[in-house]
Each structure stands twice: as C-alpha cells, then as structure tokens.
Protein backbone atom coordinates (compact mmCIF):
# COMPACT_ATOMS: atom_id res chain seq x y z
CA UNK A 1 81.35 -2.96 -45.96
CA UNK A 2 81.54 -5.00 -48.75
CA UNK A 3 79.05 -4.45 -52.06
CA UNK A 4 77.34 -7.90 -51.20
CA UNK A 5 76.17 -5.78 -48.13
CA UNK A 6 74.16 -3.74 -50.43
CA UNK A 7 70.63 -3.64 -52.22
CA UNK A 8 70.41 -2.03 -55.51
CA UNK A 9 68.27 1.26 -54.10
CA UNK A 10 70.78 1.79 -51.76
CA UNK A 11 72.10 5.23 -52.79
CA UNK A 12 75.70 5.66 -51.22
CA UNK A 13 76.74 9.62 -51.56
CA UNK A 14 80.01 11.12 -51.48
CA UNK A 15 81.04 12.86 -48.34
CA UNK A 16 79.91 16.39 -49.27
CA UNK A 17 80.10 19.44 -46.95
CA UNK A 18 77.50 22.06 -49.57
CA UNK A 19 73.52 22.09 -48.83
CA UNK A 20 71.57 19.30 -50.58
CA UNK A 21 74.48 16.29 -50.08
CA UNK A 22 75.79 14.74 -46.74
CA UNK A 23 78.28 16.53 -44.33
CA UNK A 24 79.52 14.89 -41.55
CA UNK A 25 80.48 18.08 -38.74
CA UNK A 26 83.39 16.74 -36.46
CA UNK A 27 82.28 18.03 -33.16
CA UNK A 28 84.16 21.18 -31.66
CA UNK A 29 87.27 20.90 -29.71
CA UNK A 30 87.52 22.63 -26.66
CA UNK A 31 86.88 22.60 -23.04
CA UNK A 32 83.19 23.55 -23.54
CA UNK A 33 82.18 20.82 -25.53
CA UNK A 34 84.62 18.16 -23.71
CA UNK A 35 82.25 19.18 -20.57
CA UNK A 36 79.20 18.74 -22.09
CA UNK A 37 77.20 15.70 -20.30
CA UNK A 38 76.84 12.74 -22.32
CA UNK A 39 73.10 12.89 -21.00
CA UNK A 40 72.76 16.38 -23.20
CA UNK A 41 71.32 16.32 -26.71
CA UNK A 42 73.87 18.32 -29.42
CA UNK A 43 71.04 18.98 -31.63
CA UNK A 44 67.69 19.30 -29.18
CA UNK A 45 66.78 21.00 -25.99
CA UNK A 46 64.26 20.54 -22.96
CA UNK A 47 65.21 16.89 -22.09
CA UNK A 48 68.02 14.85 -20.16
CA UNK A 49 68.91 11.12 -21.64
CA UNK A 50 67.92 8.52 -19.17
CA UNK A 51 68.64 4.99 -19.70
CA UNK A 52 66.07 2.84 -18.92
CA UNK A 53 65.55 -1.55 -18.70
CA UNK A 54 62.06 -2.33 -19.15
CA UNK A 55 61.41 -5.64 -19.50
CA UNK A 56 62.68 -8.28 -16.44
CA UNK A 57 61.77 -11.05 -14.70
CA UNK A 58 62.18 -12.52 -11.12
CA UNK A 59 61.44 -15.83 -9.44
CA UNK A 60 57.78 -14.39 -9.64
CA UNK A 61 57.57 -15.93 -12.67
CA UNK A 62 60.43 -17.19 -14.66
CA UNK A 63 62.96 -15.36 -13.61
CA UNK A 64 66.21 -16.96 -11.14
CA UNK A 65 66.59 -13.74 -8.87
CA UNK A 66 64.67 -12.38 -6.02
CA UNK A 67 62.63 -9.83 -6.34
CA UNK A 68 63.36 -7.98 -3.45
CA UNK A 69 66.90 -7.42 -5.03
CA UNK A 70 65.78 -6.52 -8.46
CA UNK A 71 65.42 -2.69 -8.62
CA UNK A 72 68.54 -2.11 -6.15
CA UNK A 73 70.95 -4.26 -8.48
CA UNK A 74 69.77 -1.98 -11.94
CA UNK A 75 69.71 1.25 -9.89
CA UNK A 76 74.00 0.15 -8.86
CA UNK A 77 73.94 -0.66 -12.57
CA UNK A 78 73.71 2.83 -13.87
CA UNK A 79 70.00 2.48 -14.82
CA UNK A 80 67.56 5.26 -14.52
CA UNK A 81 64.55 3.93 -14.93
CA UNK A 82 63.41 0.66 -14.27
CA UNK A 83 60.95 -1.39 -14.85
CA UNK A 84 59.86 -5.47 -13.53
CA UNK A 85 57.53 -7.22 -15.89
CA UNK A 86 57.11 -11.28 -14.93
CA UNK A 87 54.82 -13.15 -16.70
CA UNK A 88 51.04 -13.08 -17.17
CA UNK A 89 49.67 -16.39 -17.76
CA UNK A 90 47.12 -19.12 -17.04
CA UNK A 91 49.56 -21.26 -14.45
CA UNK A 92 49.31 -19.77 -11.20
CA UNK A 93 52.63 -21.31 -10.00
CA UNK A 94 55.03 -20.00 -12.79
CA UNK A 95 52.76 -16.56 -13.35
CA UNK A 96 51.24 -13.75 -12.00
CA UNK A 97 49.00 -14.19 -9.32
CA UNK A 98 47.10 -11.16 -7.52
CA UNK A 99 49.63 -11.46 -4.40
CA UNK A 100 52.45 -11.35 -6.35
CA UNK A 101 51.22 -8.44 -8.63
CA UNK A 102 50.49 -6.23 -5.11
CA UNK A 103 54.13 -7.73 -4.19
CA UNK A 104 55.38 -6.16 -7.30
CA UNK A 105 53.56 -2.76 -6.77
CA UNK A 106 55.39 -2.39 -3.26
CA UNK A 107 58.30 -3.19 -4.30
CA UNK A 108 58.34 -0.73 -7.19
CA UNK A 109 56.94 2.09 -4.61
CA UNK A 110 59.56 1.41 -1.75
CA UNK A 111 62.48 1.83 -5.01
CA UNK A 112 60.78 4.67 -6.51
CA UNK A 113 63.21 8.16 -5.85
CA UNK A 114 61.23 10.59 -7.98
CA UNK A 115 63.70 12.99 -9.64
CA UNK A 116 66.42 10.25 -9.91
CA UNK A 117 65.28 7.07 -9.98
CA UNK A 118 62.12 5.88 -11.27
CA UNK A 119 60.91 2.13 -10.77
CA UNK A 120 58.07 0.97 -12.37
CA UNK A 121 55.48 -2.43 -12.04
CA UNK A 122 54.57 -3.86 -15.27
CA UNK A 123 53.90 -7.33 -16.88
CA UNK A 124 54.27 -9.60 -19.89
CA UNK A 125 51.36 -11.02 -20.69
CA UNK A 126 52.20 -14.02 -22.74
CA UNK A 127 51.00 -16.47 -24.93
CA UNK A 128 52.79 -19.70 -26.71
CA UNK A 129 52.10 -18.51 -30.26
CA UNK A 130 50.40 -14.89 -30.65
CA UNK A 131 53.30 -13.66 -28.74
CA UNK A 132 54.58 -12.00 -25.64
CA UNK A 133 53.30 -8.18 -24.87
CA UNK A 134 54.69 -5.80 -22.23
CA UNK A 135 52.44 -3.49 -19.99
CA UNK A 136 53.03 -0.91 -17.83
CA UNK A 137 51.14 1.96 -15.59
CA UNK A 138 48.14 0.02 -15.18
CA UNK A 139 46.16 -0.87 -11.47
CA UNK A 140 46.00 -4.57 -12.48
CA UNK A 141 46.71 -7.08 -14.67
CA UNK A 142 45.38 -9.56 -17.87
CA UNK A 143 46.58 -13.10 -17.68
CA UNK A 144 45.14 -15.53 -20.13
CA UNK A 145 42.16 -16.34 -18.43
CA UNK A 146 41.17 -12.67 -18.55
CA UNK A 147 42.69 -11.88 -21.93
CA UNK A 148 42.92 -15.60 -24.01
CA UNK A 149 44.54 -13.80 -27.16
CA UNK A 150 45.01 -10.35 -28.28
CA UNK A 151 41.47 -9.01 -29.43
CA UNK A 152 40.58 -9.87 -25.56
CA UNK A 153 44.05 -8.22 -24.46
CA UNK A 154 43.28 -5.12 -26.31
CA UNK A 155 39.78 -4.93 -24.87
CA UNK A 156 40.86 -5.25 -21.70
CA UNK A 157 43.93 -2.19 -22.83
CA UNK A 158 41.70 0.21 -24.52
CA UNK A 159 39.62 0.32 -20.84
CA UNK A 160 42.93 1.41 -18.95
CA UNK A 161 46.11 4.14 -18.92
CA UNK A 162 48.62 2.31 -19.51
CA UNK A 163 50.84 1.53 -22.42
CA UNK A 164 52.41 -1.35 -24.32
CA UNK A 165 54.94 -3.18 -26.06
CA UNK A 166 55.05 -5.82 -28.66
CA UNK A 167 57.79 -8.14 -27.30
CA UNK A 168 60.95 -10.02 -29.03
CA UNK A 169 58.61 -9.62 -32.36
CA UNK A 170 59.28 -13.01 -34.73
CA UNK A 171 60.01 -15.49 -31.85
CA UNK A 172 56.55 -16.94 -31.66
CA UNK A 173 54.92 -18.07 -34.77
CA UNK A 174 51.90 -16.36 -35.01
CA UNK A 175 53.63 -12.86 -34.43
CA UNK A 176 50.21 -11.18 -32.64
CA UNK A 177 48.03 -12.32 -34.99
CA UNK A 178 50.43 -11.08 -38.40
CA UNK A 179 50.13 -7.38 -36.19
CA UNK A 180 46.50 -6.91 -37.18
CA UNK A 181 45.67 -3.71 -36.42
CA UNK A 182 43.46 -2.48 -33.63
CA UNK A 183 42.74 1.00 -33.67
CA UNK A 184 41.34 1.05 -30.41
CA UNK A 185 44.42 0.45 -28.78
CA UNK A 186 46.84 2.86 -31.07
CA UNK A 187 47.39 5.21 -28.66
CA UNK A 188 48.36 2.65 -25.85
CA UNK A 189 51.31 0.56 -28.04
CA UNK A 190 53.87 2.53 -28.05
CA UNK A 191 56.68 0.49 -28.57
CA UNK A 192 58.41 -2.53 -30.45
CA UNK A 193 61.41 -4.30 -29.11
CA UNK A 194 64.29 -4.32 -31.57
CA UNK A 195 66.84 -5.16 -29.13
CA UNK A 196 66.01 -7.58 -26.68
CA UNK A 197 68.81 -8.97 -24.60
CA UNK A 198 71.66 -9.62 -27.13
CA UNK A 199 69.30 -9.98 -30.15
CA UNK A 200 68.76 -7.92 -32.88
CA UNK A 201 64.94 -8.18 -34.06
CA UNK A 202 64.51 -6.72 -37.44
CA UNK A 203 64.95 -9.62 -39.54
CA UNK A 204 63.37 -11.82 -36.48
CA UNK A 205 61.45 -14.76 -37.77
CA UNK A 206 62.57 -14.01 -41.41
CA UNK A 207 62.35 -15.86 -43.74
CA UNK A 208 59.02 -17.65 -42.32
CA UNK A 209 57.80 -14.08 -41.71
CA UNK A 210 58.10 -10.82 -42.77
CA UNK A 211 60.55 -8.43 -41.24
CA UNK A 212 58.84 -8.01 -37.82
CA UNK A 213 59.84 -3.95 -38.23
CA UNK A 214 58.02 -3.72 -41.99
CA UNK A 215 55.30 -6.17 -40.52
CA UNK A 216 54.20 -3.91 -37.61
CA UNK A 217 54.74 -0.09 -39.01
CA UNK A 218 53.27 -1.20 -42.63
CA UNK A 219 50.06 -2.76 -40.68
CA UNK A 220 49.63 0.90 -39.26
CA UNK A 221 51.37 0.80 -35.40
CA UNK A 222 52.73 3.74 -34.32
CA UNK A 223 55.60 2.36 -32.26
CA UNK A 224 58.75 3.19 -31.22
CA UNK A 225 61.43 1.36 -30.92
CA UNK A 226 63.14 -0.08 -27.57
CA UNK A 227 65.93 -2.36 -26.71
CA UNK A 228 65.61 -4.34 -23.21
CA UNK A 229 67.97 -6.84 -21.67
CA UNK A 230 64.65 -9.27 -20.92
CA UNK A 231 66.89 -10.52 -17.67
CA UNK A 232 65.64 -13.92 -15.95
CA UNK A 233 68.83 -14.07 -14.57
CA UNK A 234 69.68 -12.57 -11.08
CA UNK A 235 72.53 -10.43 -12.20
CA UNK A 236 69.80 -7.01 -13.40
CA UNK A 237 71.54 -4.47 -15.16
CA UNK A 238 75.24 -6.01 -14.83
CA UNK A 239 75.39 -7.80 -18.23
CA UNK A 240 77.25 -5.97 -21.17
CA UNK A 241 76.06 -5.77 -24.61
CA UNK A 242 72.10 -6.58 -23.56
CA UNK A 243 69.43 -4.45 -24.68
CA UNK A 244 68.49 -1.37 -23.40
CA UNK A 245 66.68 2.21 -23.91
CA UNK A 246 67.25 5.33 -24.39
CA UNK A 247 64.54 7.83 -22.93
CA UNK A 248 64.69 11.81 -23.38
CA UNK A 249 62.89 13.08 -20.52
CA UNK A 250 61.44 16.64 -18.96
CA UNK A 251 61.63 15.08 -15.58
CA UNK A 252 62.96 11.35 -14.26
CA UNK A 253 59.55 10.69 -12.21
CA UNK A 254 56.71 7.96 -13.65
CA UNK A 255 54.60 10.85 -15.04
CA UNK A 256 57.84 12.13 -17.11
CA UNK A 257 58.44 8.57 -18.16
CA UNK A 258 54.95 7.76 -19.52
CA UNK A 259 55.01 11.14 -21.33
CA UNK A 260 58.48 9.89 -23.13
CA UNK A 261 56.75 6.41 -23.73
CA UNK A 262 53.44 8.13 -25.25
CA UNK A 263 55.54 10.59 -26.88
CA UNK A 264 57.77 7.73 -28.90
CA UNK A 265 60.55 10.10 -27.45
CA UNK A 266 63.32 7.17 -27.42
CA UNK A 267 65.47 4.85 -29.08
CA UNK A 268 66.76 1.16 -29.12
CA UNK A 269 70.55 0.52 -28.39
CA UNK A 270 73.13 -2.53 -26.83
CA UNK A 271 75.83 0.07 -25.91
CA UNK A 272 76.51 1.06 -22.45
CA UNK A 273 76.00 4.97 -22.23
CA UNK A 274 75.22 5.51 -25.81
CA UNK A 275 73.58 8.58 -27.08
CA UNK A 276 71.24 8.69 -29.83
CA UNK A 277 69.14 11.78 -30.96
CA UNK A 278 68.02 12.35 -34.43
CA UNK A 279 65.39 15.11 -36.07
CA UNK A 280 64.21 15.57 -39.15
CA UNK A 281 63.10 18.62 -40.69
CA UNK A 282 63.43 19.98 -36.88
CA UNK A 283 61.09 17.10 -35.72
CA UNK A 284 62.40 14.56 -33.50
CA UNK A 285 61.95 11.16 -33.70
CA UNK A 286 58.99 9.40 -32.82
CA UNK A 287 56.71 12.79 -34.31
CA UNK A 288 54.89 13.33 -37.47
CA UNK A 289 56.57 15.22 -40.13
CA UNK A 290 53.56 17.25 -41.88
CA UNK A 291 54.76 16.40 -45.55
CA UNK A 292 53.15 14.18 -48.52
CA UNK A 293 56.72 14.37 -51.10
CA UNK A 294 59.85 16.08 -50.55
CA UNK A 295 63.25 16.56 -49.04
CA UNK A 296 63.51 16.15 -45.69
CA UNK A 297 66.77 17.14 -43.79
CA UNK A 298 68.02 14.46 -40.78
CA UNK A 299 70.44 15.54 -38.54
CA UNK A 300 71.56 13.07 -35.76
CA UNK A 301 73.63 13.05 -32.60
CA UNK A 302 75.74 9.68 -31.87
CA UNK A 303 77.73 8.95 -29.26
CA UNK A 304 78.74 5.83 -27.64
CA UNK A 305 81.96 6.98 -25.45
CA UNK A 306 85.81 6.79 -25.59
CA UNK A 307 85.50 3.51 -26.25
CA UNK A 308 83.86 4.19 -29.57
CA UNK A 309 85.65 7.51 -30.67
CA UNK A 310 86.96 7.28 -34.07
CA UNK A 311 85.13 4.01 -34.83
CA UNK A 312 83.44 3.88 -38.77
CA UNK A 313 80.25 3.33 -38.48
CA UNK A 314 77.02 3.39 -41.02
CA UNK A 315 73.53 5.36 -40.49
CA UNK A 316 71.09 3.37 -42.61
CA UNK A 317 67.47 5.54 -43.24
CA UNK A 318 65.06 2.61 -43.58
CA UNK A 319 61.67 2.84 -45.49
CA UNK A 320 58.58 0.64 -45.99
CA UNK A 321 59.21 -2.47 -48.27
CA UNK A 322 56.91 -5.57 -48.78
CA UNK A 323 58.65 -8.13 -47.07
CA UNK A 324 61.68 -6.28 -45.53
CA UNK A 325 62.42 -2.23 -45.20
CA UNK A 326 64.14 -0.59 -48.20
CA UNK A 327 67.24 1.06 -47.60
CA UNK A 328 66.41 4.86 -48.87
CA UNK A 329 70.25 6.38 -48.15
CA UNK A 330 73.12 4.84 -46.31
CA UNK A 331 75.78 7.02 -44.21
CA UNK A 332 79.21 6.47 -43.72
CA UNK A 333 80.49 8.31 -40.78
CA UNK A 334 82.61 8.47 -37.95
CA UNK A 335 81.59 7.92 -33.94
CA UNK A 336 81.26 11.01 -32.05
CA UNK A 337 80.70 13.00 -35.11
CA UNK A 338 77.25 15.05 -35.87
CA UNK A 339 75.71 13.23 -39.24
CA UNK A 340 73.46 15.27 -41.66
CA UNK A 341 72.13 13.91 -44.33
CA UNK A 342 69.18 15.23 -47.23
CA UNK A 343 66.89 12.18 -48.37
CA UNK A 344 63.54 12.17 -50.70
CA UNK A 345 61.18 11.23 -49.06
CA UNK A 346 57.73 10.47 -50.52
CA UNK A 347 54.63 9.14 -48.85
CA UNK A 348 52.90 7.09 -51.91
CA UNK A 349 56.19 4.75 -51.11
CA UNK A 350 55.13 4.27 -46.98
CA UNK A 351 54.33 7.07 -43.81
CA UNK A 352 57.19 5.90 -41.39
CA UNK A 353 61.17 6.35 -41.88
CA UNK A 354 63.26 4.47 -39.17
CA UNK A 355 67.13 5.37 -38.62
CA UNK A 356 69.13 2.36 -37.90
CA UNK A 357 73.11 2.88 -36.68
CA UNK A 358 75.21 -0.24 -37.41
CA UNK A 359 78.98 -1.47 -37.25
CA UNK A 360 79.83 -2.34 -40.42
CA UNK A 361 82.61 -4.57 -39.44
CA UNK A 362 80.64 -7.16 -37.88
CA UNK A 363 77.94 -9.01 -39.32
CA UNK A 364 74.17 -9.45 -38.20
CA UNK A 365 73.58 -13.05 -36.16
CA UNK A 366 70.27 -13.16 -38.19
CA UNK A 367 70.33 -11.63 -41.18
CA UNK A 368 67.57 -10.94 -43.69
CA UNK A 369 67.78 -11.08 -47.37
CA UNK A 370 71.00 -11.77 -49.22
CA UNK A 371 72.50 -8.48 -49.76
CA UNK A 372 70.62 -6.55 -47.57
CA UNK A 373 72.04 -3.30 -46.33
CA UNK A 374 70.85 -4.38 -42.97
CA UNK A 375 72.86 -7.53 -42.58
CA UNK A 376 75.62 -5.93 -40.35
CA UNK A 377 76.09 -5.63 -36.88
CA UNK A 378 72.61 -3.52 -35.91
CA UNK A 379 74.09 -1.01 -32.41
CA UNK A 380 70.58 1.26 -32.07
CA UNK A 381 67.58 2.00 -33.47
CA UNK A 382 65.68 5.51 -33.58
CA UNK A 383 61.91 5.61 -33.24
CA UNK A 384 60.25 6.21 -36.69
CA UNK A 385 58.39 9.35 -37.82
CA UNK A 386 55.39 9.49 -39.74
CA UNK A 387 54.59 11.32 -42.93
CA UNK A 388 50.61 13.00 -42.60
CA UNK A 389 50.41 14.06 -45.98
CA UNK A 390 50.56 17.67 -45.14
CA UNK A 391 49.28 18.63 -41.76
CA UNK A 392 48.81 16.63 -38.55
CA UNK A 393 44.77 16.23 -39.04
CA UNK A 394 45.83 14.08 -42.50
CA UNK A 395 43.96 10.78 -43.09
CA UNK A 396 47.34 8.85 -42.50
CA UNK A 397 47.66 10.10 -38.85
CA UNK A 398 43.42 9.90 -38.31
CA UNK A 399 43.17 6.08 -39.13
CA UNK A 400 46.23 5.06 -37.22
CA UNK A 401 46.03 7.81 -34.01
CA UNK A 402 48.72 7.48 -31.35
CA UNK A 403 47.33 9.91 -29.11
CA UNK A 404 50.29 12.67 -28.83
C-alpha cells in the first residue's frame, strides 16, 4: 500500500513474534490441520460457520424471479441460511400486501430443513429518503401506511420479537433520520449492512454524510455488521463477489439463527467460503469487553480458500472518529495465517472497535477521505465490541442496551 493510503494515527508495527508487538502464527502443517473444516473456528469453540443471504427480493415486489424458486436456487448455491425480504411500502402493486406476506411465510416453511437449512420470511420496509430497513422473525408486517417513518417503525418494532437491519446505509439522503437513537428498539437492531451486493458501505454517502459506520455506532447502535447480495435478479445465490454473511451458530434451525443475530455473533464479507473469527481479550466479536483504558489483545482467524493462500492482505482495527473511523493499528499479514495483534484501547476516545480485512492491492470504488487507511479494497467486516467501562452493568452498556 502506498503512504497516501495512510492517516497520520495510523501506527504500522514491525512484524514482531515477543508479547506486547504483532506476531503473525503461520498455521500448522500437517494432516490434522489440512482436515480441519473450513466451517471450524481456529481460535473459538461451540459454533459451526454458516453462510447466510439475508436480504432478497422476488417479483413480490421488485424483484425479476419467482418466488417459488427463490430458496431452492440459494440452498444449490451453498447458502445455509436464507432469508426473502421484498418490499414494504404504500403501493399495493409493487409491495407487500397481506396475501403475499402469508405467500412468503409458506414458502419459507415448505424450504425450512431444521438442522441444515434454515429459510426465513422477512421484509424491507422502505422509504424514499429515511431509508430502507430489514426485518425478520416477526407474525406480520409495517408498510408505510402502518409505519410512515421510523419513530412509527420503531413503535410498531419495540411491540414484537423480531430483529432488524439498517439497510445499504448512505444511499438515501436522510440516512434514518442522521441514526437518531431509539432506545426502545436497541435490543431489536442488530445489524448494519456494510456489504450489500458488490458495494462496500463505510464511506457510503460520504462526503454529503458522515461515514454511515461512525454515524450509526457513535449515535449509540449496537449493530453488527452484515454483507447481503440484495438480489432482484432471478439468479439467488449464483452471483460471485456479492455480499454475504457469516453466522457462528450452536444449531442451523431459526431459533439458533436469531440467537447469532441477537448475539452480534457474525461478520460482513464478498468472498465465497470465507472465514472470519476474531476475539479480543478472549471476547468475541459482537460482546462487550468489561474495560474503561488498556491493552486489549485481538487474535483473529482468516481464511478465504486456496484461492487466497499466500495473498498480502491488511487487518485495519477501526475506532470512533467525528466524521469517519480512526485507524487505531493496521496489520500486514498473510491469508490463511492466524493474526495477533496488542492495541490501546481507551474508552474516553469511543466504546466500539470494528476489525476491517482489506486487499491492499485494489482500491475502494468509494472511498472516504484522502489518505484514509480505509480507501482499499474493503473483503469483510467483523462485528464491533463495546467497551463498558469496567463491568457489563456500566453506564455505556445501560443507555444503549442490546439485550444479550
């Protein structure tokens, strides 16, 4: 990467193998660890990677493909969870109606193979300038006559189970209101798209708006962070290079896959098959780390295939900044290789930390400031963690709950 790549707090370490600097640990040769499933986590146990599309549409809204073939063509695709969202609005013909949304619920049930498969009903509800929200495991649905802009979405939310996700964040102009916070529904958004089809959403909107990742976290979500191919094509799960997310699971049913969801237990990517854990201090991503100032150790697990092996890549560990996130430490490593890294972490400066893994060879399609650290080639994105000041009960995690 060249130095214009680079912001001035970026900290770039020599590759160090003694406690307190970086070591990158080339994985173990041998038969053992060439058998190890690509689905397995090298650095945390109890859950199986499932890859999961979230967000698509059919000829139930906008979509081009019928819905009957939907969850069949992302099951042949490899997917193992999926979900259909079309659109809630106010125009019967190209939205949601309550036929169609029963349509959508048998359709999801007749796909469903709990323990292997797990197909899910959802919807966008959307609107031409607050912005486009996913929602999922809920009996109904809000279109804009029940729900005309987000303080009326989120009152309808905070009366259900299910969960949501701010959509393609930057694309419409009012970006859900600037992300005002609503505390009633903290617990129920659990996500923010970073990926959505080929797109790469951290600097979306910039420079009219603030970096839709620094805009959401710094207003006080607790989100994690997915990737989704958005498909209104009729081609589900067969396009290369589209969004998509990673989800550690206890079990592949609906009930294991809202637990993941509530949990933040997942991660943003556009690779085929790529695996991304990451902990920190022993917590994994998407938990709170009970610490005000201090070193925190982050350990991560990346793997994107053969196709991948030997590749350079760059870990960047992103923290709060006004307008755009800060770059706190930036990694230099190689694909398939197990990254550690110590950074300072303090929470006067921000409560979240975000992991981003780029290719440093390409550039970002929409890059943010001049310079930025960020402005190459984004592959995934880690949920954040939160900072509580000390313990779990701290007056960070109280005003901004996310119900874990």
């Amino acid at each position: 990467m060249s130095a214009s790549h680079h912001q001035p707090r970026v900290r770039r370490r020599s590759l160090l193998t003694g406690a307190g600097g970086l070591a990158v640990l080339a994985a173990t040769a041998g038969p053992a660890r060439a058998a190890r499933s690509r689905r397995a986590s090298r650095i945390s146990r109890g859950t199986t990677l499932a890859y999961a599309d979230l967000h698509n549409h059919t000829l139930l809204s906008d979509g081009m493909g019928e819905p009957e073939l939907a969850f069949e063509s992302m099951r042949s695709a490899g997917y193992d969870v999926a979900a259909l969202t079309d659109h809630a609005t106010d125009h019967a013909l190209t939205g949601l109606t309550g036929h169609k949304w029963r349509q959508l619920g048998r359709l999801a049930d007749d796909a469903d193979r709990p323990g292997s498969y797990t197909a899910l009903r959802g919807f966008e509800w959307s609107h031409s300038h607050l912005g486009h929200i996913n929602i999922w495991f809920t009996d109904d649905y809000a279109d804009l006559d029940t729900a005309g802009d987000t303080t009326e979405l989120y009152d309808w939310l905070a009366t259900t189970q299910g969960v949501g996700s701010f959509n393609h964040p930057g694309r419409q102009r009012e970006q859900f209101g600037d992300f005002a916070y609503d505390p009633r529904v903290a617990r129920h958004m659990v996500a923010l798209e970073m990926i959505n089809n080929g797109d790469d959403y951290l600097f979306g909107g910039w420079p009219e708006h603030h970096s839709p990742l620094s805009a959401c976290l710094n207003a006080g979500w607790r989100t994690g962070l997915t990737g989704v191919s958005d498909e209104h094509g009729a081609d589900w799960g067969h396009d290369r290079d589209k969004g998509r997310t990673g989800l550690w699971l206890t079990q592949n049913t609906r009930a294991g896959v809202l637990s993941a969801l509530r949990a933040r237990r997942f991660f943003a990517s556009r690779v085929d098959t790529l695996r991304l854990d990451a902990t920190a201090d022993g917590v994994r991503m998407g938990g709170r780390l009970p610490l005000a100032k201090g070193d925190v150790k982050i350990r991560v697990d990346f793997h994107a295939g053969p196709d991948w092996a030997g590749r350079p890549l760059s870990l960047q560990v992103l923290r709060p900044g006004t307008t755009t996130p800060e770059v706190a430490d930036l990694v230099h490593f190689t694909a398939g290789e197990l990254v550690e890294t110590t950074v300072p972490l303090d929470i006067a400066d921000g409560d979240w930390v975000v992991l981003r893994v780029s290719d440093p060879a390409l550039d970002n399609p929409t890059p943010g400031p001049e310079g930025h650290a960020c402005n190459d080639f984004g592959l995934a994105y880690a949920s954040p963690w939160w900072l509580t000041g000390g313990s779990t009960t701290a007056k960070s995690s109280t005003r901004h709950p996310s119900g874990r």
